[in-house]
N, C-alpha and C. Protein backbone atom coordinates (compact mmCIF):
# COMPACT_ATOMS: atom_id res chain seq x y z
N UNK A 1 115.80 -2.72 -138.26
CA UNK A 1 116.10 -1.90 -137.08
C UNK A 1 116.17 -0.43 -137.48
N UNK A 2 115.45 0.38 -136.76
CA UNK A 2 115.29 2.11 -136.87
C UNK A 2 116.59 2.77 -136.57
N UNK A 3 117.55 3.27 -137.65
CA UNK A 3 118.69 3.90 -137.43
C UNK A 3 118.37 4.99 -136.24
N UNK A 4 119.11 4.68 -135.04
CA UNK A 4 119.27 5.56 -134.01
C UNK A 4 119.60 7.17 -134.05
N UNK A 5 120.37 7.55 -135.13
CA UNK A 5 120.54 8.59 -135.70
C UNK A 5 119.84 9.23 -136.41
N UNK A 6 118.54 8.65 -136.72
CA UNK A 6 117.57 9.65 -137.71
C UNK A 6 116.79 11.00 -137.20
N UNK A 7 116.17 10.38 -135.79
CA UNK A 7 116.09 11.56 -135.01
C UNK A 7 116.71 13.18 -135.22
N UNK A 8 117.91 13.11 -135.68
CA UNK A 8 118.66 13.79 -135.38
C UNK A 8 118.99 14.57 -136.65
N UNK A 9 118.43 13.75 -137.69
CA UNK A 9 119.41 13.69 -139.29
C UNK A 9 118.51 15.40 -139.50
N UNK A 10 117.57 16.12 -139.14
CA UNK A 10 117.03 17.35 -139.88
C UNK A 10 117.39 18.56 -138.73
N UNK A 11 118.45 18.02 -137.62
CA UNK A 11 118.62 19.01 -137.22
C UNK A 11 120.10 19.31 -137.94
N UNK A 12 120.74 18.15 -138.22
CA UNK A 12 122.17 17.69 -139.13
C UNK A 12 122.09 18.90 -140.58
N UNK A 13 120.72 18.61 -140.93
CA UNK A 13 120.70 19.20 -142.26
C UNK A 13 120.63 20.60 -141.81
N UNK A 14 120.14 21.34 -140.44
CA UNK A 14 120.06 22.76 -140.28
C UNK A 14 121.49 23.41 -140.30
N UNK A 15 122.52 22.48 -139.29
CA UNK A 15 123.55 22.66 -138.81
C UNK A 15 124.52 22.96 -140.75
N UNK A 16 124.29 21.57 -141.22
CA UNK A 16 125.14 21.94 -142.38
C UNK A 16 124.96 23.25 -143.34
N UNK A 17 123.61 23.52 -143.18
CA UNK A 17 123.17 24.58 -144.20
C UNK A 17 123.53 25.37 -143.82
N UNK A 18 123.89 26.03 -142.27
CA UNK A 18 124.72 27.60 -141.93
C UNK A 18 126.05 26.72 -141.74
N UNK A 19 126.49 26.08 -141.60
CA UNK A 19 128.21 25.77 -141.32
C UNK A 19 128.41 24.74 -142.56
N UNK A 20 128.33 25.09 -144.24
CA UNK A 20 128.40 23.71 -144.78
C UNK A 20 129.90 22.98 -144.87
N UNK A 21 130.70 24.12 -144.47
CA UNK A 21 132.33 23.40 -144.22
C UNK A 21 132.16 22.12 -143.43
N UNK A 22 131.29 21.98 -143.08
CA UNK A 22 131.19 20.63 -141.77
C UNK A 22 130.79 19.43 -143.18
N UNK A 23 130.24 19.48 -143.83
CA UNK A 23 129.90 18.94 -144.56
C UNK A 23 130.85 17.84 -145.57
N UNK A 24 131.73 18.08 -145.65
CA UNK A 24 133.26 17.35 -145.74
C UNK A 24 134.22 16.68 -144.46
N UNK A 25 133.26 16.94 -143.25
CA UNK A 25 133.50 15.85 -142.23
C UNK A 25 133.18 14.96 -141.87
N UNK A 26 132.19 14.88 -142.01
CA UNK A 26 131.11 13.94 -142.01
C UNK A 26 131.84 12.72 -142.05
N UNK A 27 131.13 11.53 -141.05
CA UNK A 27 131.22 10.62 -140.25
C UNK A 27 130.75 9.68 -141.86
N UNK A 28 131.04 8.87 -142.31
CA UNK A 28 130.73 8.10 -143.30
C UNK A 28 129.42 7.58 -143.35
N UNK A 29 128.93 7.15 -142.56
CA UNK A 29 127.17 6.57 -141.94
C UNK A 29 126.30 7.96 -142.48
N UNK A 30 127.12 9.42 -142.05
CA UNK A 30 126.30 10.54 -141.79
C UNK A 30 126.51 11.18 -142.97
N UNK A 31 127.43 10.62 -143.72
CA UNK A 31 127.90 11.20 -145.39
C UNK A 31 126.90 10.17 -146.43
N UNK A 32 126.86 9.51 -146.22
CA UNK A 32 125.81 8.77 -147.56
C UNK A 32 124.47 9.39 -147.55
N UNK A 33 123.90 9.43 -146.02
CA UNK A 33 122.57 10.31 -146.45
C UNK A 33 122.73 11.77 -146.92
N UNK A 34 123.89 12.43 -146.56
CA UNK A 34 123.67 14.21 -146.63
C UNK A 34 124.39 13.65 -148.33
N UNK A 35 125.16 13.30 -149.10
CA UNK A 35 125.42 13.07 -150.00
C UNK A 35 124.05 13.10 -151.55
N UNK A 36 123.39 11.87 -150.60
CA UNK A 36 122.37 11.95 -151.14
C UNK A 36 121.57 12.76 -151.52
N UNK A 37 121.07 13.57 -150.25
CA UNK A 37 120.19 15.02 -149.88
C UNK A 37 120.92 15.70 -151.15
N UNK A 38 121.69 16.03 -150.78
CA UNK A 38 122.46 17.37 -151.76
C UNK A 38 122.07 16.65 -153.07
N UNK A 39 122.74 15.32 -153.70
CA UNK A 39 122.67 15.26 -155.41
C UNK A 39 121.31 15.31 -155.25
N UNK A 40 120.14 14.98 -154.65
CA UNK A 40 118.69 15.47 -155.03
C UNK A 40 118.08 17.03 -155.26
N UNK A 41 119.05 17.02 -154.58
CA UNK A 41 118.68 18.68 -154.49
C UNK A 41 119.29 19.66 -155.60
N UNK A 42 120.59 19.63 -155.29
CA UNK A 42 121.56 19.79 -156.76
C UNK A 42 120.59 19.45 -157.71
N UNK A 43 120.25 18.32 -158.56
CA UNK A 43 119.67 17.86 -159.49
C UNK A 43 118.55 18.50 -159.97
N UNK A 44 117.71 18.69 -158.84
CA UNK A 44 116.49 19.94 -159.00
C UNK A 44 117.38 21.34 -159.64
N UNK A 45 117.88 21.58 -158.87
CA UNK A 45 118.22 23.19 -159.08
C UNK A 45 119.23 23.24 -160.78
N UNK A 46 119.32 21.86 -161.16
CA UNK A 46 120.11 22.54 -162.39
C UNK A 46 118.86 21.51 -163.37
N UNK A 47 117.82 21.16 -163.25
CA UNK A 47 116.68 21.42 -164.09
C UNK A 47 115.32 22.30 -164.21
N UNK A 48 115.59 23.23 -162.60
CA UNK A 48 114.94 24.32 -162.97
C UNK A 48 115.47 25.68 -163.58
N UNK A 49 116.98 25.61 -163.21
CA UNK A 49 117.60 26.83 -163.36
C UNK A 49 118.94 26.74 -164.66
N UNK A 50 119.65 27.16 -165.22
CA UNK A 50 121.00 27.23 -166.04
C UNK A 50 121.67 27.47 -164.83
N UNK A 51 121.70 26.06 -163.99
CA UNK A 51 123.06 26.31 -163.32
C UNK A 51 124.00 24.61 -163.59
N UNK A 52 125.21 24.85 -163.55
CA UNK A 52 125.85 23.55 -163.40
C UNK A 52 126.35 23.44 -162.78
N UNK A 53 126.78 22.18 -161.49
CA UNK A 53 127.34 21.82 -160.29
C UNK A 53 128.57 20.97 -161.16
N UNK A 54 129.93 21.43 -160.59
CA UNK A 54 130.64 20.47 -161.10
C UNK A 54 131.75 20.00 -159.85
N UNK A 55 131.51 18.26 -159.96
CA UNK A 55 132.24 18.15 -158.56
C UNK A 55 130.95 17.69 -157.27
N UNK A 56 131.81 17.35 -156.54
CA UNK A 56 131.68 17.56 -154.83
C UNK A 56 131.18 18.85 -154.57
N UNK A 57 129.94 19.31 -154.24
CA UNK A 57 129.86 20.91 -153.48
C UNK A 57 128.80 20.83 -152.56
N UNK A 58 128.54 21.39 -151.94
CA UNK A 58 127.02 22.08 -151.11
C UNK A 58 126.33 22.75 -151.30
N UNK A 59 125.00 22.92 -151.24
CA UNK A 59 124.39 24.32 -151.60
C UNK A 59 123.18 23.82 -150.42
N UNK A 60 123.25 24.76 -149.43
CA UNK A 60 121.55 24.69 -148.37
C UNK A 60 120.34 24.98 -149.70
N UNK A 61 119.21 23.62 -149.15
CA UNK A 61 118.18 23.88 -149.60
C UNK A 61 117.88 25.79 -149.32
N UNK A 62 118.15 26.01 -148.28
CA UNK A 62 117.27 27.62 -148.32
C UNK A 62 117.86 28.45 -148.69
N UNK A 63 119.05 28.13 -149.74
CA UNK A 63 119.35 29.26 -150.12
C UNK A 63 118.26 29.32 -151.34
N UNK A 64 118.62 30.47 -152.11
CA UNK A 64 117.48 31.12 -153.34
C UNK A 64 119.13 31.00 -154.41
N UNK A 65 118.82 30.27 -155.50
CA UNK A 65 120.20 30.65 -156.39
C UNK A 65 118.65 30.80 -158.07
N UNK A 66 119.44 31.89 -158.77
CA UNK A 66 118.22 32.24 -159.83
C UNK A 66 119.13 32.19 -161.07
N UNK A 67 118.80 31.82 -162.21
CA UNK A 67 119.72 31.56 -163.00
C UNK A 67 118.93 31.17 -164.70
N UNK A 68 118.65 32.42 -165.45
CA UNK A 68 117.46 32.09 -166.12
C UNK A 68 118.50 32.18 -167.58
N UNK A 69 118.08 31.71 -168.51
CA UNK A 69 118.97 31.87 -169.95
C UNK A 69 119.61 32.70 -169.78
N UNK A 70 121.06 32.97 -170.68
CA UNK A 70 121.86 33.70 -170.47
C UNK A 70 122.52 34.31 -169.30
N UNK A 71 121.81 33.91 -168.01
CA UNK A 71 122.52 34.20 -166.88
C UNK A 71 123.11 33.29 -165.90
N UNK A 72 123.68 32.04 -166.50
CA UNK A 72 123.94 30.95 -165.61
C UNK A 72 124.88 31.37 -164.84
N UNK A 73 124.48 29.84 -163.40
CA UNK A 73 125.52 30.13 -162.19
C UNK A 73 126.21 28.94 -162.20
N UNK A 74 127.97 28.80 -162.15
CA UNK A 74 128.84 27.94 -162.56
C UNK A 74 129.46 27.55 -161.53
N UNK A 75 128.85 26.48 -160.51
CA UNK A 75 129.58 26.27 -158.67
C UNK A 75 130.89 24.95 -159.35
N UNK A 76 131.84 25.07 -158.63
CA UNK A 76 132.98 24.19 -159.20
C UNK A 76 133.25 23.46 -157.67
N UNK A 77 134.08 23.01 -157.87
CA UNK A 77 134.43 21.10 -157.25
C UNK A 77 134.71 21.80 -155.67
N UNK A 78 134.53 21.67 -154.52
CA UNK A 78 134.26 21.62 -152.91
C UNK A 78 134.12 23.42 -152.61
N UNK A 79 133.29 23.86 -153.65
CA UNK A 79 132.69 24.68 -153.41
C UNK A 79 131.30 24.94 -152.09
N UNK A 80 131.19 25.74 -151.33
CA UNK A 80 129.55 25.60 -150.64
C UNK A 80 128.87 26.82 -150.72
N UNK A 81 127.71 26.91 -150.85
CA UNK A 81 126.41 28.24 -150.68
C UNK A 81 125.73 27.82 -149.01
N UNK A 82 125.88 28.41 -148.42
CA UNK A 82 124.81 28.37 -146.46
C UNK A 82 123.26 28.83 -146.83
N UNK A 83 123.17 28.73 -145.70
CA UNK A 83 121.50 28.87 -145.85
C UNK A 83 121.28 30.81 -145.91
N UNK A 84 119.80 30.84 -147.06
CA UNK A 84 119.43 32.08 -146.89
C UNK A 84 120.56 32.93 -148.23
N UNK A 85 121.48 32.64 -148.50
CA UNK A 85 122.13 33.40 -149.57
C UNK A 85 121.20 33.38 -150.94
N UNK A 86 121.09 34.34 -151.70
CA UNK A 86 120.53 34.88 -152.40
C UNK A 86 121.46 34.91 -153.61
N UNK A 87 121.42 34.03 -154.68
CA UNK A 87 122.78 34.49 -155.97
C UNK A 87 121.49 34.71 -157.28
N UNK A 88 121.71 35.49 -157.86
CA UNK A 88 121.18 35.91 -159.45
C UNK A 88 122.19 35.88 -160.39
N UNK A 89 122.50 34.98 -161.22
CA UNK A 89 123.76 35.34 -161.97
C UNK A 89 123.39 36.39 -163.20
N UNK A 90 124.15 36.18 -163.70
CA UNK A 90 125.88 35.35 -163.83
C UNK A 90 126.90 35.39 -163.34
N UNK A 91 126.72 34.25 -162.40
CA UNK A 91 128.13 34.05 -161.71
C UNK A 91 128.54 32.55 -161.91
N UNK A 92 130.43 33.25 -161.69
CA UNK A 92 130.76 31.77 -161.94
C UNK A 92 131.73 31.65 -160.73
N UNK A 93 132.24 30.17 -159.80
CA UNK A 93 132.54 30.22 -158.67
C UNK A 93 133.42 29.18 -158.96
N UNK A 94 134.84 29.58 -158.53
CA UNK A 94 135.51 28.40 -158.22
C UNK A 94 135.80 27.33 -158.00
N UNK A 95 136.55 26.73 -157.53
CA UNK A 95 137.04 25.87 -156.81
C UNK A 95 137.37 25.92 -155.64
N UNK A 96 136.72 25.05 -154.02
CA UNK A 96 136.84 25.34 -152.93
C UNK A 96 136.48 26.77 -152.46
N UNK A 97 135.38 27.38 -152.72
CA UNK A 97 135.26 28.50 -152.52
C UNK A 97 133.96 28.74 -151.65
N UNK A 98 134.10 29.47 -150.58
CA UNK A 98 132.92 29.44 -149.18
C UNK A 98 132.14 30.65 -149.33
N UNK A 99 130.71 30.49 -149.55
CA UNK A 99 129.81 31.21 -149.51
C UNK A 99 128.94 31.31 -148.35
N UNK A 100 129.35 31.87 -147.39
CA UNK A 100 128.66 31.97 -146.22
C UNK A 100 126.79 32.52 -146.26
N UNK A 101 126.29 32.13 -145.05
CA UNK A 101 124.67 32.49 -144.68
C UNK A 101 124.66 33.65 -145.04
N UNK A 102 123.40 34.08 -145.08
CA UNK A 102 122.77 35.42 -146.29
C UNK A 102 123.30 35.71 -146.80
N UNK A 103 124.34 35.79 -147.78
CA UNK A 103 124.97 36.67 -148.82
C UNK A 103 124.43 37.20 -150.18
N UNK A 104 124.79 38.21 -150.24
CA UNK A 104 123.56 38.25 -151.74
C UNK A 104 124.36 38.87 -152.97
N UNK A 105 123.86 37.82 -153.88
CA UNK A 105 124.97 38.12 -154.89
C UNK A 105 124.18 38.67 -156.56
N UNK A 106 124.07 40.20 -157.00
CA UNK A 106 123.66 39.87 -158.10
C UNK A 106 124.46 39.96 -159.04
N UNK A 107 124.33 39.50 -160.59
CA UNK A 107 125.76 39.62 -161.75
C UNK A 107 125.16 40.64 -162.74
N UNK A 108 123.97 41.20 -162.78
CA UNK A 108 123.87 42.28 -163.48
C UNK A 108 123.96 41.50 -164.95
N UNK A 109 124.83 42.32 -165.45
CA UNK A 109 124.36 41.73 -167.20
C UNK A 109 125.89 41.55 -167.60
N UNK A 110 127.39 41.73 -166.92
CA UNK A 110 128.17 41.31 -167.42
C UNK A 110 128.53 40.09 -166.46
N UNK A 111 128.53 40.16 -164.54
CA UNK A 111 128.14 39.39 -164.03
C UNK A 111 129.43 39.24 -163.02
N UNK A 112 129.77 38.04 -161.96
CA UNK A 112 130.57 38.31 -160.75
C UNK A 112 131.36 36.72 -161.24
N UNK A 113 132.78 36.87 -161.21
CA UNK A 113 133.13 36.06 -161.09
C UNK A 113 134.32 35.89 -160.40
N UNK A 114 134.56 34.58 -159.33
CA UNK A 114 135.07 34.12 -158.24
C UNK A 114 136.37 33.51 -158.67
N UNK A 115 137.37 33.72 -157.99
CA UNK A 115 138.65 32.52 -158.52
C UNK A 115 138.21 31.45 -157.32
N UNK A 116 139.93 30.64 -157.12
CA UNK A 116 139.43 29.86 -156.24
C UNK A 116 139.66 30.46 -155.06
N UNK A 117 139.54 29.18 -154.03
CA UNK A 117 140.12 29.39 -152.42
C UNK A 117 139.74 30.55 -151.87
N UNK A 118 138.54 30.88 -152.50
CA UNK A 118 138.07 32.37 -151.76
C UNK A 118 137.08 32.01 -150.59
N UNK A 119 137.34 32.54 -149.22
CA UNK A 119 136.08 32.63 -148.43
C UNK A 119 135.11 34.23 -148.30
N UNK A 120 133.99 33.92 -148.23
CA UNK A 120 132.93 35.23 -148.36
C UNK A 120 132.17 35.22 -146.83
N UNK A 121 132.51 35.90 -146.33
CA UNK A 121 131.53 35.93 -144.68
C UNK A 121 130.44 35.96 -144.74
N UNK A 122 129.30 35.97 -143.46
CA UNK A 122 128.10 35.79 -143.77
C UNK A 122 127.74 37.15 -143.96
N UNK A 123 126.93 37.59 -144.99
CA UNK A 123 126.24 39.11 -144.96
C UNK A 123 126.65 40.07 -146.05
N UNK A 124 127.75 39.57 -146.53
CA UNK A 124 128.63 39.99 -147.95
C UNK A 124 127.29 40.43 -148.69
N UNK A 125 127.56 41.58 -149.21
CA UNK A 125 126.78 41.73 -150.86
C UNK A 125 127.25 42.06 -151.68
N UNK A 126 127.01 41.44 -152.80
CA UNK A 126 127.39 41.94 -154.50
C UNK A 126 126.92 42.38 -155.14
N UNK A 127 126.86 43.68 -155.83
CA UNK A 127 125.80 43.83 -157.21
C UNK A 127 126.75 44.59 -158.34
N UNK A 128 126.29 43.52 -159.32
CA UNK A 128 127.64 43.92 -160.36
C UNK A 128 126.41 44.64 -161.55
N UNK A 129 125.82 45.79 -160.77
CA UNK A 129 125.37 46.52 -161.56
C UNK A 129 125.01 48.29 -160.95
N UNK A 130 124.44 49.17 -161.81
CA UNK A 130 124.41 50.25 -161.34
C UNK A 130 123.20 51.16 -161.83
N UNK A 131 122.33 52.49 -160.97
CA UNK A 131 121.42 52.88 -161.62
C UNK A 131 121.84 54.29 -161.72
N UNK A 132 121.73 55.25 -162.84
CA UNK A 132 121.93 56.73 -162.85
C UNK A 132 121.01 56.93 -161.66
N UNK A 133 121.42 58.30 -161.76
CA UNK A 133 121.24 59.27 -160.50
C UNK A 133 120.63 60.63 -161.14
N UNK A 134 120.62 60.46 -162.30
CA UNK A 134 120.08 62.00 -162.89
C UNK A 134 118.60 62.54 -162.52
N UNK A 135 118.72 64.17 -162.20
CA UNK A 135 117.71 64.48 -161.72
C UNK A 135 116.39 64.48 -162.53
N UNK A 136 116.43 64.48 -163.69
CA UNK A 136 115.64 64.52 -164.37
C UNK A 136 114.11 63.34 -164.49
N UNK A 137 114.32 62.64 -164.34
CA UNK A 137 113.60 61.48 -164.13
C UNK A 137 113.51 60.79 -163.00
N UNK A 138 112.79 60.07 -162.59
CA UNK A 138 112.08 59.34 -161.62
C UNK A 138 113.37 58.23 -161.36
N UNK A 139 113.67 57.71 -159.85
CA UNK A 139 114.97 56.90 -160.14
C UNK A 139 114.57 55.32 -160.48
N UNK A 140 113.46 55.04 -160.43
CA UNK A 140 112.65 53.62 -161.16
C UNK A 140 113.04 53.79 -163.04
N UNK A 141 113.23 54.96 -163.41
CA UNK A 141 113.39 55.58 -164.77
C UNK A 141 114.72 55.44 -164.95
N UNK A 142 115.80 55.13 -164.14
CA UNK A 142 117.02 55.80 -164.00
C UNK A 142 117.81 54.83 -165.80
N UNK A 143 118.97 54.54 -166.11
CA UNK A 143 119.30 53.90 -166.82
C UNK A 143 120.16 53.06 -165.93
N UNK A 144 120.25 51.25 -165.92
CA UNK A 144 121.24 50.51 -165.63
C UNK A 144 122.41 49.83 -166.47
N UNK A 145 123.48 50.00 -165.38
CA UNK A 145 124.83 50.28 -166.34
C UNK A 145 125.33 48.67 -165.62
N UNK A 146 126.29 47.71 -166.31
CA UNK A 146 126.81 46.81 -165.49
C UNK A 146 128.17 46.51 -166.04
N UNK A 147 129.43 46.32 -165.22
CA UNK A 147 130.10 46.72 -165.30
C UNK A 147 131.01 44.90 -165.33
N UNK A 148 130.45 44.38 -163.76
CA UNK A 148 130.66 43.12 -163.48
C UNK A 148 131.86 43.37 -162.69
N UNK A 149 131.80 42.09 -161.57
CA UNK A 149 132.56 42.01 -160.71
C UNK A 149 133.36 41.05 -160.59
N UNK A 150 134.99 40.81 -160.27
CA UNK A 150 136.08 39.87 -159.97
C UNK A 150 136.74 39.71 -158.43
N UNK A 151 136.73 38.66 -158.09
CA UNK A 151 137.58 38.23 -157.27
C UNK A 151 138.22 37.26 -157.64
N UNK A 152 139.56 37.22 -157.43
CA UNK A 152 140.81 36.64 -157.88
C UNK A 152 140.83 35.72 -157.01
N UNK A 153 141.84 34.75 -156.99
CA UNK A 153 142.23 33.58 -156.10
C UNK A 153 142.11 33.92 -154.87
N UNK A 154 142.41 32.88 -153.42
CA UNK A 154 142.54 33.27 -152.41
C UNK A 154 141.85 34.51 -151.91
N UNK A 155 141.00 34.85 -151.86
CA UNK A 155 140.65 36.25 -151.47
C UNK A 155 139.77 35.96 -150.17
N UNK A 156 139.46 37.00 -149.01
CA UNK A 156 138.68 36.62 -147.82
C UNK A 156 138.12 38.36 -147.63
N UNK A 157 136.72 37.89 -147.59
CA UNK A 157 135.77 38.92 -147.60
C UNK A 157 135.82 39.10 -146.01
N UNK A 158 135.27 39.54 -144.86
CA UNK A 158 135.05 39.99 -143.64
C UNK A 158 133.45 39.96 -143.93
N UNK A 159 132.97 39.75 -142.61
CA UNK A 159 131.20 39.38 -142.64
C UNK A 159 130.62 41.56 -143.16
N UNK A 160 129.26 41.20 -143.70
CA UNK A 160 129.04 42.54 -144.01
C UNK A 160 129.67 43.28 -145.48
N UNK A 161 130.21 42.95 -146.12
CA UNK A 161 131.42 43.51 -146.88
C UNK A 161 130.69 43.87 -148.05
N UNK A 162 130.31 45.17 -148.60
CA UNK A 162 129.95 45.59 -149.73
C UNK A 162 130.90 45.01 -150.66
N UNK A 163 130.65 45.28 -152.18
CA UNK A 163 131.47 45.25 -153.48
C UNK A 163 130.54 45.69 -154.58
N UNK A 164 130.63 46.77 -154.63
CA UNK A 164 130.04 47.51 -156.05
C UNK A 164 130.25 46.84 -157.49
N UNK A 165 129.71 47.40 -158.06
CA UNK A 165 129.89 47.13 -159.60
C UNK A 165 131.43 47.78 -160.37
N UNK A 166 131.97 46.82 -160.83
CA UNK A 166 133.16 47.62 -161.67
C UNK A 166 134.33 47.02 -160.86
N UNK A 167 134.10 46.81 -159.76
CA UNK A 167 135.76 46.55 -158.51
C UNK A 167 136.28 44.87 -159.31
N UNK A 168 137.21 44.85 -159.03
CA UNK A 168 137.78 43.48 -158.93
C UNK A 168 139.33 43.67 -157.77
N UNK A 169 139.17 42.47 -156.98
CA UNK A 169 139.91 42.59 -155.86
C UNK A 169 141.00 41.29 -156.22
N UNK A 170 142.07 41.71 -155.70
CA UNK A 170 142.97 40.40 -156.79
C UNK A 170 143.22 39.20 -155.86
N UNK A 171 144.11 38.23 -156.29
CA UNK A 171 145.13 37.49 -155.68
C UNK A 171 145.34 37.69 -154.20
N UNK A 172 144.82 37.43 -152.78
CA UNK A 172 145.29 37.32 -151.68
C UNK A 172 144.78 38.51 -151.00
N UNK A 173 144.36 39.40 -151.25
CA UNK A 173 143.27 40.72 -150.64
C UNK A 173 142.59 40.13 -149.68
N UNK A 174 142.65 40.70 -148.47
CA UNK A 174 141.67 40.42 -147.62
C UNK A 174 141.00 41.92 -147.43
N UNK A 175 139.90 42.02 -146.82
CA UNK A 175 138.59 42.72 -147.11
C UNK A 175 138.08 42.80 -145.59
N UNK A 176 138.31 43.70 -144.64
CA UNK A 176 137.75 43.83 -142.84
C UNK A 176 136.42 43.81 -143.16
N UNK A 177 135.71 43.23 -142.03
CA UNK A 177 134.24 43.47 -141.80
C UNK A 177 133.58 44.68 -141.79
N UNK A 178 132.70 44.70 -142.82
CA UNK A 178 131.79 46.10 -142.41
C UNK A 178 132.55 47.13 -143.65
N UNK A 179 133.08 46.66 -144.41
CA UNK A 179 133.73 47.86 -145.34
C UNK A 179 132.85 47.67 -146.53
N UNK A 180 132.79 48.58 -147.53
CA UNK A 180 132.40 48.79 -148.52
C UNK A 180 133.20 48.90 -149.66
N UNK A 181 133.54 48.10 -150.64
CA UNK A 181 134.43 48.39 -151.44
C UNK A 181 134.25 48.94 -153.23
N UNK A 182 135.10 50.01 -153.36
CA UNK A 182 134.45 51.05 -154.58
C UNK A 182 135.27 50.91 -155.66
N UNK A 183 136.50 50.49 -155.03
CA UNK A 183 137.94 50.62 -156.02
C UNK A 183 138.71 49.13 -155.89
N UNK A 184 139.20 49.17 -157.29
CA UNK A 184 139.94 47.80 -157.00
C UNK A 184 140.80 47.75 -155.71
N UNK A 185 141.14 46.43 -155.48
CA UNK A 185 142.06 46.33 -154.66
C UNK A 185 143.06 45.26 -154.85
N UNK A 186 144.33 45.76 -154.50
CA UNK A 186 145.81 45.16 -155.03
C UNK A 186 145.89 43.81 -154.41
N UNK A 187 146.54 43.16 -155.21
CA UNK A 187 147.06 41.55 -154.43
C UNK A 187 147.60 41.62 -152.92
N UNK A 188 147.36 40.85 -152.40
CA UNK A 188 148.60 40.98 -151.35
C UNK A 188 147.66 41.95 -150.22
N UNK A 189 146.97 42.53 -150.10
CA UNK A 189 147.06 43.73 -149.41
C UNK A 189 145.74 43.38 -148.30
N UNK A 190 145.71 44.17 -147.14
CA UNK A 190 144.34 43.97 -145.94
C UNK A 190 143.46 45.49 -146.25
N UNK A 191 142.55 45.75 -146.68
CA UNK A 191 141.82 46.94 -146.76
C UNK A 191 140.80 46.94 -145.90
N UNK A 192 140.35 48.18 -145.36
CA UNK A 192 139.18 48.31 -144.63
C UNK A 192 138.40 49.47 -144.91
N UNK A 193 137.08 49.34 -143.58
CA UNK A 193 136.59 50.90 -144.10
C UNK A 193 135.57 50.96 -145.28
N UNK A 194 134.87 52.46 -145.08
CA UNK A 194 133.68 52.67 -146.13
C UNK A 194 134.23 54.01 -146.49
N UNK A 195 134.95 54.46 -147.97
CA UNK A 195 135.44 53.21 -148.56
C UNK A 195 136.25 52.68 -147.89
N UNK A 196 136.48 51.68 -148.74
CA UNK A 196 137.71 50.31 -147.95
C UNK A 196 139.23 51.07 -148.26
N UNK A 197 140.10 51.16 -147.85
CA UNK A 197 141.32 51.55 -147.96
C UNK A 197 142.72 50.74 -147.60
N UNK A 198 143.70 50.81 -148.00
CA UNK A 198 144.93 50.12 -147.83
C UNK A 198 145.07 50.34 -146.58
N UNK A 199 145.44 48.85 -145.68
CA UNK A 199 145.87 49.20 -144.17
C UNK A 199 146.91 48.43 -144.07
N UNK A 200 147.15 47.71 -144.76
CA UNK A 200 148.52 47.21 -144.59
C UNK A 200 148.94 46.23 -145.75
N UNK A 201 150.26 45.79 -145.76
CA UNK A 201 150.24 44.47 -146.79
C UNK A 201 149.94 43.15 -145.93
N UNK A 202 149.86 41.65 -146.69
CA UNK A 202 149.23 40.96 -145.91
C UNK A 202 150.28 40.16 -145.67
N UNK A 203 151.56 40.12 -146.30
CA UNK A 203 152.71 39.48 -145.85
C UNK A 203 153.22 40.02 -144.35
């Protein structure tokens, strides 16, 4: 007999790849196949790339994750990547930690690394690297500097959210939509803004 639900199973897989939090709800019937999907997929991506899945996680087929010697990407236990995000490591990612649709993450040469329980909105970018600015030369000529980027436990990005090279944002920071961030930022605290600035504490 033709499972009545198959129809349905590649619009299932669209839905999970931009919302993969849904993906830990899943109806048991509707968890053995997406289970599946993923360790096939997973499995590919850490024999083409230096990445290791450890745990339960998600990653949408459409995202792009790049990860060539010396730059591995380290996803840990109910971690997810959405569709369309873009990671270059070296990065390494928590535990339970949400990588929302398009985000783009690069680690430069020292590289970005995530605590846990962090969520990242959709549109976030990272680049944990930097190019001079000197007039002298052509800026394709420029020299790149990398500094590498931290986020601490608990942390929640706002959709849009720059993070330069050099910042690390600590313990419980939340981050408004649409800000750009240049300077660390303290535990505890809500920043906004380009740059991002202290707007309040988060207690």
């Amino acid at each position: 007999m033709t499972d009545p639900t198959l129809k349905y199973r590649e619009q299932h897989k669209q839905r999970l790849s931009y919302m993969p939090w849904l993906y830990w709800t899943l109806k048991p019937k509707q968890r053995e196949w997406a289970q599946a999907w993923q360790q096939q997929w997973q499995d590919y991506l850490q024999q083409m790339e230096t990445i290791e899945v450890i745990g339960d996680c998600f990653i949408s087929p459409d995202a792009q994750l790049f990860a060539e010697r010396g730059r591995p990407i380290i996803i840990e236990q109910g971690s997810f990547i959405g569709a369309h995000a873009v990671l270059h490591g070296p990065i390494t990612i928590g535990k339970n930690v949400g990588i929302n649709h398009h985000v783009t993450m690069d680690g430069g040469s020292k590289g970005i690394a995530i605590g846990n329980n962090c969520r990242i909105a959709a549109y976030c970018h990272f680049y944990a690297f930097n190019h001079g600015i000197a007039a002298d030369r052509n800026v394709y000529e420029q020299p790149v500097t990398s500094k590498g980027i931290v986020l601490q436990d608990d942390v929640w990005l706002g959709a849009h959210v720059g993070v330069v090279d050099g910042v690390t944002i600590h313990n419980g920071a939340v981050v408004g939509m649409q800000s750009v961030v240049t300077k660390n930022v303290a535990a505890g605290v809500v920043v906004g803004g380009n740059p991002a600035r202290f707007i309040r504490d988060r207690g």
